[in-house]
C-alpha atoms as a PDB file:
ATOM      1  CA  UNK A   1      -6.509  15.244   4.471  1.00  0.00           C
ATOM      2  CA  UNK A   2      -8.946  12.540   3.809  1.00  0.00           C
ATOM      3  CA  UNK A   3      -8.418   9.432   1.738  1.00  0.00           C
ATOM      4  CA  UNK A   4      -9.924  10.505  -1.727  1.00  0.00           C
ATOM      5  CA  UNK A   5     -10.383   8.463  -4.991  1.00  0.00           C
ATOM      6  CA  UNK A   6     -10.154  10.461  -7.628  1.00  0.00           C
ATOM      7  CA  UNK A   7     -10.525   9.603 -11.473  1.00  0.00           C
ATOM      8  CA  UNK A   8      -8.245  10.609 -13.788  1.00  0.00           C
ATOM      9  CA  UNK A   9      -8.364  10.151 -18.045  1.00  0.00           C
ATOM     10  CA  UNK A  10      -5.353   8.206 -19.587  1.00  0.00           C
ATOM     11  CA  UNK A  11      -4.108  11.651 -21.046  1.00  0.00           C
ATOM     12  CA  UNK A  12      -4.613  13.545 -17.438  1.00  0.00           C
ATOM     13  CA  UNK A  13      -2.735  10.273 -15.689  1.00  0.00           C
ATOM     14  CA  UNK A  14      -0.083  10.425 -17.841  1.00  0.00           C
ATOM     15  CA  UNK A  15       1.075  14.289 -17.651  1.00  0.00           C
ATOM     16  CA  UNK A  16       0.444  13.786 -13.226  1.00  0.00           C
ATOM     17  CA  UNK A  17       3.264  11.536 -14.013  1.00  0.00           C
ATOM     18  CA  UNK A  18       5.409  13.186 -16.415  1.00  0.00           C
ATOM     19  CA  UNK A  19       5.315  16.238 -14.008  1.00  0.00           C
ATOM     20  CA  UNK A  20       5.921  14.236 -11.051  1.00  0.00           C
ATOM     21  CA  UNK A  21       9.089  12.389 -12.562  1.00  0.00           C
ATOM     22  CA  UNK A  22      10.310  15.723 -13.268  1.00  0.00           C
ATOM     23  CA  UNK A  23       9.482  17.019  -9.916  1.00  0.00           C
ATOM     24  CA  UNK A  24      10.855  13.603  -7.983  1.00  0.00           C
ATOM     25  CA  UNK A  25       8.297  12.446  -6.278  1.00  0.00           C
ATOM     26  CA  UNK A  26       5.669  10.049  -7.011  1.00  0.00           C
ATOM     27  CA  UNK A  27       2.130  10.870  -8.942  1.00  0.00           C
ATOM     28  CA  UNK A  28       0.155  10.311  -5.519  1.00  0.00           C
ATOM     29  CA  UNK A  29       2.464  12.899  -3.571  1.00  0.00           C
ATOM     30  CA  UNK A  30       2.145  15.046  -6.293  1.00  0.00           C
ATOM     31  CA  UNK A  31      -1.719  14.976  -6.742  1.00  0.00           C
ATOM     32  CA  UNK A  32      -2.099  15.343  -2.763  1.00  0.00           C
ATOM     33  CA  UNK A  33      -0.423  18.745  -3.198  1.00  0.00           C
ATOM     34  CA  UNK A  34      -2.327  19.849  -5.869  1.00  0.00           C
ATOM     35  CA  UNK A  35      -5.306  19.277  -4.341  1.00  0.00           C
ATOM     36  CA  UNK A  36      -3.626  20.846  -0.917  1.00  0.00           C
ATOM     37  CA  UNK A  37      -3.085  24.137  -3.056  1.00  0.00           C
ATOM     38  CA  UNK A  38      -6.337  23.953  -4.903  1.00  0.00           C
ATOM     39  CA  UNK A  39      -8.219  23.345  -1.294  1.00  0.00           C
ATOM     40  CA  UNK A  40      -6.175  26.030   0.203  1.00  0.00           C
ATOM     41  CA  UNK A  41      -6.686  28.918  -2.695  1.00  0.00           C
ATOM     42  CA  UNK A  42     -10.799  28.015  -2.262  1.00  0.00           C
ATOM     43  CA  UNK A  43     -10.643  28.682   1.109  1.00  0.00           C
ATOM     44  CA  UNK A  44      -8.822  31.808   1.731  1.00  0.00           C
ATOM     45  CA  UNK A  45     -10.815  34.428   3.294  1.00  0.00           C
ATOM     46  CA  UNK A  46     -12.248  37.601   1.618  1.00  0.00           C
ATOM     47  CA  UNK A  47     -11.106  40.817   2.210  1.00  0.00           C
ATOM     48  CA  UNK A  48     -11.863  42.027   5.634  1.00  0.00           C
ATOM     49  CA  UNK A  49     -13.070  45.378   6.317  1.00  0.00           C
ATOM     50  CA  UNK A  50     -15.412  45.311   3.251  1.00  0.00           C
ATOM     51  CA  UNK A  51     -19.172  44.732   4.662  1.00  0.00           C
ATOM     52  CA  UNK A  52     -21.924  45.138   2.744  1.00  0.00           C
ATOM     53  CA  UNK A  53     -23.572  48.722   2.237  1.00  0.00           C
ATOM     54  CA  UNK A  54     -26.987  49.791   4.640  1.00  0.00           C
ATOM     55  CA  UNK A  55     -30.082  50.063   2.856  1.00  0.00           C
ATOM     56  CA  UNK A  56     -31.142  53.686   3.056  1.00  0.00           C
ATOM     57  CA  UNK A  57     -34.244  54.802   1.998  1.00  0.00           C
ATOM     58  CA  UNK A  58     -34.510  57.679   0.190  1.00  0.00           C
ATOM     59  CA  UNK A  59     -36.286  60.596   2.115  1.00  0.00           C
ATOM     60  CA  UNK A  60     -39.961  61.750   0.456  1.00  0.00           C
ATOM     61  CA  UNK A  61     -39.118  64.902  -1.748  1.00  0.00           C
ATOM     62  CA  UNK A  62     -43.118  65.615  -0.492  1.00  0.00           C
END
């Protein structure tokens, strides 16, 4: 994954590292794998098998 620079509020920066303390790791590690999960939940492919519907025109009741 690239480098990224990311900006984070006081409040924000401070809960990354609460929850990374808890965790073990550092704040970075942490907020590369939250970005990891985010990037890989985006990216999922959509159901398969579903196309879209033909457009059929109605037949003339003439």
């Amino acid at each position: 994954m690239p480098d990224l620079d990311l900006l984070l509020d006081q409040m924000t920066l401070a809960r990354l590292e609460r929850e990374a303390l808890r965790r073990g790791m550092t704040a970075e590690a942490l907020a590369g794998q939250l970005l990891d999960a985010e990037v890989a939940t985006r990216s999922r492919p959509r159901a398969g098998g579903v196309g879209a519907t033909p457009f059929y025109r109605r037949k003339s009741q003439d």
